[in-house]
C-alpha atoms as a PDB file:
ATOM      1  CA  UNK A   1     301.896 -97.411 160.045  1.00  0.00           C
ATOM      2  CA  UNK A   2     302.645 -97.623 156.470  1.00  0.00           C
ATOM      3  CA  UNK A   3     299.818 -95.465 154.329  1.00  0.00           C
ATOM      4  CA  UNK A   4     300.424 -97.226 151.149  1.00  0.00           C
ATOM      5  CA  UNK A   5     298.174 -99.335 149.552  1.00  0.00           C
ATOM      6  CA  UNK A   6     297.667-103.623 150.615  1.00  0.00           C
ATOM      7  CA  UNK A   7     297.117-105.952 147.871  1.00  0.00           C
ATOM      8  CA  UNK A   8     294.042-107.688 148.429  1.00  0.00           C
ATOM      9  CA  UNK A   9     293.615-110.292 145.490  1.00  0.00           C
ATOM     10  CA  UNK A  10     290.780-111.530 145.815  1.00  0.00           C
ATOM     11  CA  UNK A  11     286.949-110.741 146.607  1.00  0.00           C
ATOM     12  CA  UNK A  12     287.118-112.942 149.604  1.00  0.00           C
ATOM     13  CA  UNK A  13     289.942-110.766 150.270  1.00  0.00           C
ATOM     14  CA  UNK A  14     288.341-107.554 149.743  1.00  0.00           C
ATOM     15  CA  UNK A  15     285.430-108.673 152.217  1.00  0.00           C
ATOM     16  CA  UNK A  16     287.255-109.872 154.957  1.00  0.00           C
ATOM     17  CA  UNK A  17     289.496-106.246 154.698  1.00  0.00           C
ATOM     18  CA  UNK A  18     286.468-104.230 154.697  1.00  0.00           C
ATOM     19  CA  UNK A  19     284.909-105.893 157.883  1.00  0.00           C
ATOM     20  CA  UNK A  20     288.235-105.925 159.500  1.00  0.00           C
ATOM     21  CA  UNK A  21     287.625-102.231 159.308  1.00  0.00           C
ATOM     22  CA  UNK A  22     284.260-101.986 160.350  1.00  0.00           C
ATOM     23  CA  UNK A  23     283.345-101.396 164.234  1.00  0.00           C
ATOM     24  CA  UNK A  24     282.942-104.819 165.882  1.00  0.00           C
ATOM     25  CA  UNK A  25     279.622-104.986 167.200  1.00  0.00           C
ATOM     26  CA  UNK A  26     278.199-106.104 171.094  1.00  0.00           C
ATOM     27  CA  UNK A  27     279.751-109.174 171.460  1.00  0.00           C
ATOM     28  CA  UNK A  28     277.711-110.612 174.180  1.00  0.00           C
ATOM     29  CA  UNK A  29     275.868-113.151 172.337  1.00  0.00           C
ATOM     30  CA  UNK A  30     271.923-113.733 172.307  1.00  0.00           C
ATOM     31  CA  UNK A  31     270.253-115.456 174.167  1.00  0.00           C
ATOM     32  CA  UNK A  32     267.258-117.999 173.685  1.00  0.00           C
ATOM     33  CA  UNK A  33     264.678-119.858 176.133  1.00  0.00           C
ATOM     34  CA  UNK A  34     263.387-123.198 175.948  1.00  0.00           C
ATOM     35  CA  UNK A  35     261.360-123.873 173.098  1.00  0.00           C
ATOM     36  CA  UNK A  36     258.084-126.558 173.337  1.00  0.00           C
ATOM     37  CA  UNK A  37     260.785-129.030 171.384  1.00  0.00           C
ATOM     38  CA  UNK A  38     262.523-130.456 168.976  1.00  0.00           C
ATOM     39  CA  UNK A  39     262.968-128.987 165.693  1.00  0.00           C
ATOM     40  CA  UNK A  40     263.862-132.057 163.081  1.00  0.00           C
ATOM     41  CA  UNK A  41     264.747-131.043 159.319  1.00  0.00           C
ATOM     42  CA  UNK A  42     263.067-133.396 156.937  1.00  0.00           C
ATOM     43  CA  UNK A  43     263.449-132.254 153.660  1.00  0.00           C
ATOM     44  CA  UNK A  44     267.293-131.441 152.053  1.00  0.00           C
ATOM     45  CA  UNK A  45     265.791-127.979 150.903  1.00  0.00           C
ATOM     46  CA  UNK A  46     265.754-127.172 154.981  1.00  0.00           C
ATOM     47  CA  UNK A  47     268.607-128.545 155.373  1.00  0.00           C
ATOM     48  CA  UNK A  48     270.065-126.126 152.411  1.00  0.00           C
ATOM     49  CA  UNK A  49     268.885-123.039 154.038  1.00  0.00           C
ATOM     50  CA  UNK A  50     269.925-124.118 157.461  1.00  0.00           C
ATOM     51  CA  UNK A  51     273.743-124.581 155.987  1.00  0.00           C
ATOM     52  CA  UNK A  52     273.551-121.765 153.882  1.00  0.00           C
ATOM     53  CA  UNK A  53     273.178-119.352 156.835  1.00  0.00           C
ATOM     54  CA  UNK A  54     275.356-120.565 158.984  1.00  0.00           C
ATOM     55  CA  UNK A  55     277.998-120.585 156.659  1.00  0.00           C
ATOM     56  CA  UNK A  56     276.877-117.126 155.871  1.00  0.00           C
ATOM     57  CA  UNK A  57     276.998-115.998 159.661  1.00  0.00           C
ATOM     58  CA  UNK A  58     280.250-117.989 160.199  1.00  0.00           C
ATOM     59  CA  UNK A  59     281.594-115.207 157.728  1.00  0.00           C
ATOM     60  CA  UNK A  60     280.364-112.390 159.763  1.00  0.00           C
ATOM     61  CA  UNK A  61     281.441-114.133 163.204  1.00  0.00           C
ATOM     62  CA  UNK A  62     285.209-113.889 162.341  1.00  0.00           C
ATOM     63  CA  UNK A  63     285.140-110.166 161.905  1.00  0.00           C
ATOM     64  CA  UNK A  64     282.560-109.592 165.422  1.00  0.00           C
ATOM     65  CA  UNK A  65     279.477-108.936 162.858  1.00  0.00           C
ATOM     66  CA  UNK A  66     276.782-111.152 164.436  1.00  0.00           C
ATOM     67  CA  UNK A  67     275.730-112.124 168.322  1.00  0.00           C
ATOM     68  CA  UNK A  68     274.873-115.036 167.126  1.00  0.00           C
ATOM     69  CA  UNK A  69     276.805-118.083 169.825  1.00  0.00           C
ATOM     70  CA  UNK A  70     279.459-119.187 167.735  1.00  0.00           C
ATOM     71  CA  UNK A  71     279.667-122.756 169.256  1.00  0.00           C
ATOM     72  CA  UNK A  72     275.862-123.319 168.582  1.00  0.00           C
ATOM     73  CA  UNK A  73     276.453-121.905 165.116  1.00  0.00           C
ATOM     74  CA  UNK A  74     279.623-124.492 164.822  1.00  0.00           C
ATOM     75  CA  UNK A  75     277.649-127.531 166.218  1.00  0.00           C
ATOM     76  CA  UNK A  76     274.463-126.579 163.811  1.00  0.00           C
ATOM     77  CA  UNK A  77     277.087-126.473 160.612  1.00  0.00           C
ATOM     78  CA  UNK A  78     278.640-129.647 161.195  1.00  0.00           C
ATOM     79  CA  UNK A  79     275.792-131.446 161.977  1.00  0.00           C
ATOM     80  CA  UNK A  80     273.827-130.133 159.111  1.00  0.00           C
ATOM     81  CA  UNK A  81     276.657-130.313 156.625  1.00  0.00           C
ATOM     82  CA  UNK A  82     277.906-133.874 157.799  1.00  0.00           C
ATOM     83  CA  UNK A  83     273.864-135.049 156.149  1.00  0.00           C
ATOM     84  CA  UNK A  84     275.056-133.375 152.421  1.00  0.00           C
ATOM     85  CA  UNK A  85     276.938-135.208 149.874  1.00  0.00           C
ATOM     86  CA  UNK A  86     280.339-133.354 148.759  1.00  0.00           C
ATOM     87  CA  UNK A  87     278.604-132.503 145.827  1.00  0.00           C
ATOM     88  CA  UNK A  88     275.593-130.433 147.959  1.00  0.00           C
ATOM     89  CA  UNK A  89     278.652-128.750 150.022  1.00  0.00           C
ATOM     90  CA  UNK A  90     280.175-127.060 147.376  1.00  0.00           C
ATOM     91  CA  UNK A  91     277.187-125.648 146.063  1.00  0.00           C
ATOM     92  CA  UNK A  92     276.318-124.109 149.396  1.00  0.00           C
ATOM     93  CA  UNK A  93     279.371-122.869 150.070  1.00  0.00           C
ATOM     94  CA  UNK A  94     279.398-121.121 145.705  1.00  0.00           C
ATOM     95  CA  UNK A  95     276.263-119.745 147.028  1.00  0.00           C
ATOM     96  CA  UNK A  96     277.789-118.370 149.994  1.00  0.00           C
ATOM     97  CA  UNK A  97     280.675-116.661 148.307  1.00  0.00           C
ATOM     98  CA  UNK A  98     277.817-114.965 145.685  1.00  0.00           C
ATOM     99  CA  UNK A  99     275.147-113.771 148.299  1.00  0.00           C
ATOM    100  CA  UNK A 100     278.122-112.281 149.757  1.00  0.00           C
ATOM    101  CA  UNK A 101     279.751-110.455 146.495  1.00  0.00           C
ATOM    102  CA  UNK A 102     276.054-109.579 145.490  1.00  0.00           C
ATOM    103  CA  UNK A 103     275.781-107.557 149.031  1.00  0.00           C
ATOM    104  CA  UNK A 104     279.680-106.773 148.461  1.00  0.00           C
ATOM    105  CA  UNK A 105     278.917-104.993 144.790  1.00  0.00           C
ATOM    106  CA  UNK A 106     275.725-103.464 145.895  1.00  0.00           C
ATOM    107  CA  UNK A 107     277.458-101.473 148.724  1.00  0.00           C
ATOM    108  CA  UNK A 108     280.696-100.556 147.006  1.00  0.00           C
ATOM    109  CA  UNK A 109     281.181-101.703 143.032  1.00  0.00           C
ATOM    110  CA  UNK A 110     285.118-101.833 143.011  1.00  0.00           C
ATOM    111  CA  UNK A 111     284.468-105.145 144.821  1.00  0.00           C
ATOM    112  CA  UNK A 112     282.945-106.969 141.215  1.00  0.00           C
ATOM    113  CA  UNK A 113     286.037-108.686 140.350  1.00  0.00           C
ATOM    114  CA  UNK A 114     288.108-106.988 137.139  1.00  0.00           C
ATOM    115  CA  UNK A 115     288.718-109.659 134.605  1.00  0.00           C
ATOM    116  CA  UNK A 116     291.625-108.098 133.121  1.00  0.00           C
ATOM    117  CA  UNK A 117     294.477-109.217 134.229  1.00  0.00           C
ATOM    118  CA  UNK A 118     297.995-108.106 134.745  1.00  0.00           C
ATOM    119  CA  UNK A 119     300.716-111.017 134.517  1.00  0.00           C
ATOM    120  CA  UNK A 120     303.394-108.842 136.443  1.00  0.00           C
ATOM    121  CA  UNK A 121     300.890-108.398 139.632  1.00  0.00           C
ATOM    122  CA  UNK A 122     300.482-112.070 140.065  1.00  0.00           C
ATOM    123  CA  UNK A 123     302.501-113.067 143.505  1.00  0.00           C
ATOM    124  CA  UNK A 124     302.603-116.814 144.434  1.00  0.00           C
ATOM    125  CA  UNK A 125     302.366-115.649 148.223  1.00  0.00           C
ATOM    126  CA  UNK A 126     299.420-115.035 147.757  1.00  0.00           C
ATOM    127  CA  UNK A 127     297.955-117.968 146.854  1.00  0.00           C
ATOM    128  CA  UNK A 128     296.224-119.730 143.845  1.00  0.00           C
ATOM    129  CA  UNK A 129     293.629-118.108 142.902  1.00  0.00           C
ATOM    130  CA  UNK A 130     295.012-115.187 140.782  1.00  0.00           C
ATOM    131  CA  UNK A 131     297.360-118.320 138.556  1.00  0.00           C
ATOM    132  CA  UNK A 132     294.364-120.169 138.042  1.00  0.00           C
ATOM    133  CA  UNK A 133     292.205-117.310 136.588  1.00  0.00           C
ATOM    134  CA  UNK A 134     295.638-115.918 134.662  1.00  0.00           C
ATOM    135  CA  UNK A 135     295.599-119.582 133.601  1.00  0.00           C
ATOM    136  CA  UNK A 136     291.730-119.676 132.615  1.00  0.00           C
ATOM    137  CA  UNK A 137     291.912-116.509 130.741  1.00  0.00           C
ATOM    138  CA  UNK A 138     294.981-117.312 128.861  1.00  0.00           C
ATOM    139  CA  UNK A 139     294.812-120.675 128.076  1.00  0.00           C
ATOM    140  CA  UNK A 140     297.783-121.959 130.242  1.00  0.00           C
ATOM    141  CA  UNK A 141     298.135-125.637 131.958  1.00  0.00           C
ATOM    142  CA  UNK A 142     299.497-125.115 135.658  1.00  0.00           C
ATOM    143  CA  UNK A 143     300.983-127.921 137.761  1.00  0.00           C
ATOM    144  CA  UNK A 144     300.538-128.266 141.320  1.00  0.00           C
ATOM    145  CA  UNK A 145     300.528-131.065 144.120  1.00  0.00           C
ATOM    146  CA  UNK A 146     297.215-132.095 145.245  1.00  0.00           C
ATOM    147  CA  UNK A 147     295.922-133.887 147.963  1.00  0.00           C
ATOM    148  CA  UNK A 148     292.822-136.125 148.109  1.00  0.00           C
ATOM    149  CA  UNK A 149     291.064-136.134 151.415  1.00  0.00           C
ATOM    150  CA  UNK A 150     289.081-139.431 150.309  1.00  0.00           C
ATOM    151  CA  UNK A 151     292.198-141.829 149.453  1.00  0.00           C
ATOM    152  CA  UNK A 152     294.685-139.679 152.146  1.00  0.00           C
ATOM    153  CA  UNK A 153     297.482-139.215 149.317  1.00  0.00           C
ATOM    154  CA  UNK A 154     299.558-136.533 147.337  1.00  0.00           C
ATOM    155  CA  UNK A 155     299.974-136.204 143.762  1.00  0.00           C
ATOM    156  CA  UNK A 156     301.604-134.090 141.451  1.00  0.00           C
ATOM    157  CA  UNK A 157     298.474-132.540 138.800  1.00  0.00           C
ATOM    158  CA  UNK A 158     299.262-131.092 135.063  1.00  0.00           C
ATOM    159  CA  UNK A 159     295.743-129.483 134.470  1.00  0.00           C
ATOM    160  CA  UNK A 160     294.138-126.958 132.500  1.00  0.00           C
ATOM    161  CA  UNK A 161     291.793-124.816 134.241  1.00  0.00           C
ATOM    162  CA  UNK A 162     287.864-124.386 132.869  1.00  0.00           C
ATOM    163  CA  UNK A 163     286.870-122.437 135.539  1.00  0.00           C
ATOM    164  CA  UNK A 164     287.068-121.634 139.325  1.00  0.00           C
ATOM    165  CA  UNK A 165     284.311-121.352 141.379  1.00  0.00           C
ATOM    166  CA  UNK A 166     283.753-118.744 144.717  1.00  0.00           C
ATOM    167  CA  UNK A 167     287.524-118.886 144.801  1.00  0.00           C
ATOM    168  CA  UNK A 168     287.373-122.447 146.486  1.00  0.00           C
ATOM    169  CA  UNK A 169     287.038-124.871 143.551  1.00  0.00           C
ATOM    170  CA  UNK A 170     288.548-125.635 140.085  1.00  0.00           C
ATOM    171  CA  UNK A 171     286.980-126.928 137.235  1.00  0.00           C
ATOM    172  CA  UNK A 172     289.983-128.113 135.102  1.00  0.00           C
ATOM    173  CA  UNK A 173     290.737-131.174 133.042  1.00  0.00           C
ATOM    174  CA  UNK A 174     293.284-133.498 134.395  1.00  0.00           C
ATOM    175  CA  UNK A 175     295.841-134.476 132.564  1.00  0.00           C
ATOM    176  CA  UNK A 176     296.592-137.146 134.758  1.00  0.00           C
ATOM    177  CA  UNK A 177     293.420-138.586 135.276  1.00  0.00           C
ATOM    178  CA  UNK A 178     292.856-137.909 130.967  1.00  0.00           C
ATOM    179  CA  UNK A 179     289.370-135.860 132.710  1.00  0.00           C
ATOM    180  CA  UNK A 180     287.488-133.365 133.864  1.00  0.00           C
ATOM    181  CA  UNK A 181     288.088-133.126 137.824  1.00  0.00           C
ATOM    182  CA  UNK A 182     287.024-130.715 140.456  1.00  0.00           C
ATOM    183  CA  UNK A 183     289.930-129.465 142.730  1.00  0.00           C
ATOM    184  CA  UNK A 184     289.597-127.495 146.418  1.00  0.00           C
ATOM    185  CA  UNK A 185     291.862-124.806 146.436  1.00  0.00           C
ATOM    186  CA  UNK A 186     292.829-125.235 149.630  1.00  0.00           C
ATOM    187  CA  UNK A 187     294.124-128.780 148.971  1.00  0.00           C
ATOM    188  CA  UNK A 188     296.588-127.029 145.998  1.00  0.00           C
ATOM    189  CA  UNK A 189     300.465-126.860 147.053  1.00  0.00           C
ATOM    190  CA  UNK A 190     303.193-125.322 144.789  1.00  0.00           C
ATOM    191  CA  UNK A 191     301.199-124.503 141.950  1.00  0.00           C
ATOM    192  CA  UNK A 192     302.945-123.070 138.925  1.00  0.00           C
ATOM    193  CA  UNK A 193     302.506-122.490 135.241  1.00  0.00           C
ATOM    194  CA  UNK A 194     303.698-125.260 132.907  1.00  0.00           C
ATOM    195  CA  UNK A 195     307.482-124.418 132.077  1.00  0.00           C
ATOM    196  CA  UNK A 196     307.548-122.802 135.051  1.00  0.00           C
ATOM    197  CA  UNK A 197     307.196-119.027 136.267  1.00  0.00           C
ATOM    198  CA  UNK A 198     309.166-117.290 133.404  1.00  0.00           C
ATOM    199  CA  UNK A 199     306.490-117.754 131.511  1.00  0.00           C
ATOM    200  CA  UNK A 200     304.223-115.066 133.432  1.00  0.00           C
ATOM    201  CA  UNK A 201     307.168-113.008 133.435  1.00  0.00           C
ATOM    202  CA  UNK A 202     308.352-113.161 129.913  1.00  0.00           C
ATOM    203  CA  UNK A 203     304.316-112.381 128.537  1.00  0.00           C
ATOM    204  CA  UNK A 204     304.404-109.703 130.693  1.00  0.00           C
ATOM    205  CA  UNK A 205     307.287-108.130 128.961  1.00  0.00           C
ATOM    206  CA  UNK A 206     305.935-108.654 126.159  1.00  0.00           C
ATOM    207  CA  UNK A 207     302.407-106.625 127.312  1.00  0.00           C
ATOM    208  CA  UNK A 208     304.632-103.768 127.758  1.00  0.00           C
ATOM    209  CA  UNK A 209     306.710-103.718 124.586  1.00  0.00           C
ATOM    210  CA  UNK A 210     305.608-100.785 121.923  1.00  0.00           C
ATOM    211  CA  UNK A 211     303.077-102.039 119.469  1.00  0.00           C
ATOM    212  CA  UNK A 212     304.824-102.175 115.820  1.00  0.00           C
ATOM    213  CA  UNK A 213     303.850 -99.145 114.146  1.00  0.00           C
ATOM    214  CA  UNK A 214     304.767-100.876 110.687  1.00  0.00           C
ATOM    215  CA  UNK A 215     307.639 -98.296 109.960  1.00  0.00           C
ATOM    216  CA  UNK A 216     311.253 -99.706 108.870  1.00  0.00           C
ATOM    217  CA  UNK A 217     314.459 -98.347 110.117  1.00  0.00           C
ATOM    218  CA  UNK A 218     317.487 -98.296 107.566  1.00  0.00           C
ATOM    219  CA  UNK A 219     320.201 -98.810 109.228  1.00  0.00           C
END
């Protein structure tokens, strides 16, 4: 095996490689008795926390982290999240992402995401995520195909990225819609700097050209 250093671009990245590591715990799952009945959530605040850690245990359950039973954690999730609006969703699942980076940073710092970019480093394997916040911090309009769940189609997107969010949405004004949308990352296909991916290539060039020292050569 190969001792030199994996990419991992992302914090979601760097999680999921540092439980891969980790010893998988018991993985006979717990076990609970009848209760006296039925628990009903009445208010969208229990509903919240009821998402928010199952969506939190659901991250641990893929790397053998929790004995909690992973089809009554499934069942609980998608009953609980098919009662919030799209908008409620994405919260929960931002809030996810930063309970986990908080515990992430606390344990090991390297994990706080560095905002400084390198151009050259930016592979298209490996997704989105590292384009969009090139594209944030630079002030760059990617294009990408996009497709919307709710009306079942594709379409091509010129946007400029305001922000992304637990490296799952994208705030970014759309230039086709002429507004500010909110795009799922996972929904984004072929995405690309305007004028294609010379662009990245030819700034990073010019990152690693001298600086002018204001001296003139006569020829």
């Amino acid at each position: 095996m190969s001792n030199e250093n994996v990419n991992i671009p992302t914090i979601k990245g760097r999680i999921a490689e540092r439980l891969q590591r980790a010893n998988r715990r018991d993985r006979s799952e717990l076990e609970f008795g009848e209760g006296p009945g039925d628990v009903s959530l009445r208010s969208p605040s229990e509903r919240g926390v009821v998402a928010l850690a199952c969506l939190i245990l659901e991250q641990l359950a893929e790397h053998g982290g929790t004995r909690a039973p992973q089809r009554t954690l499934q069942n609980t999730l998608r009953k609980v999240l098919g009662t919030m609006s799209a908008k409620e969703i994405m919260d929960i699942e931002i809030e996810t992402y930063e309970v986990l980076l908080w515990i992430g940073s606390a344990i090991d710092p390297e994990w706080t995401y560095d905002q400084a970019l390198d151009p050259s480093q930016i592979d298209p394997h490996n997704g989105p995520v590292e384009l969009i916040r090139w594209a944030i911090a630079t002030g760059q309009d990617l294009e990408f195909d996009y497709y919307s769940r709710n009306r079942g189609e594709l379409t091509h997107r010129r946007v400029t990225p305001i922000s992304i969010e637990a490296e799952t949405y994208v705030h970014a004004f759309c230039h086709l819609r002429r507004d500010e949308r909110v795009f799922r990352v996972s929904r984004i296909a072929d995405a690309k700097p305007v004028g294609g991916w010379s662009k990245i290539k030819n700034r990073a060039q010019k990152q690693d050209q001298p600086a002018d020292d204001g001296q003139i050569d006569l020829l």
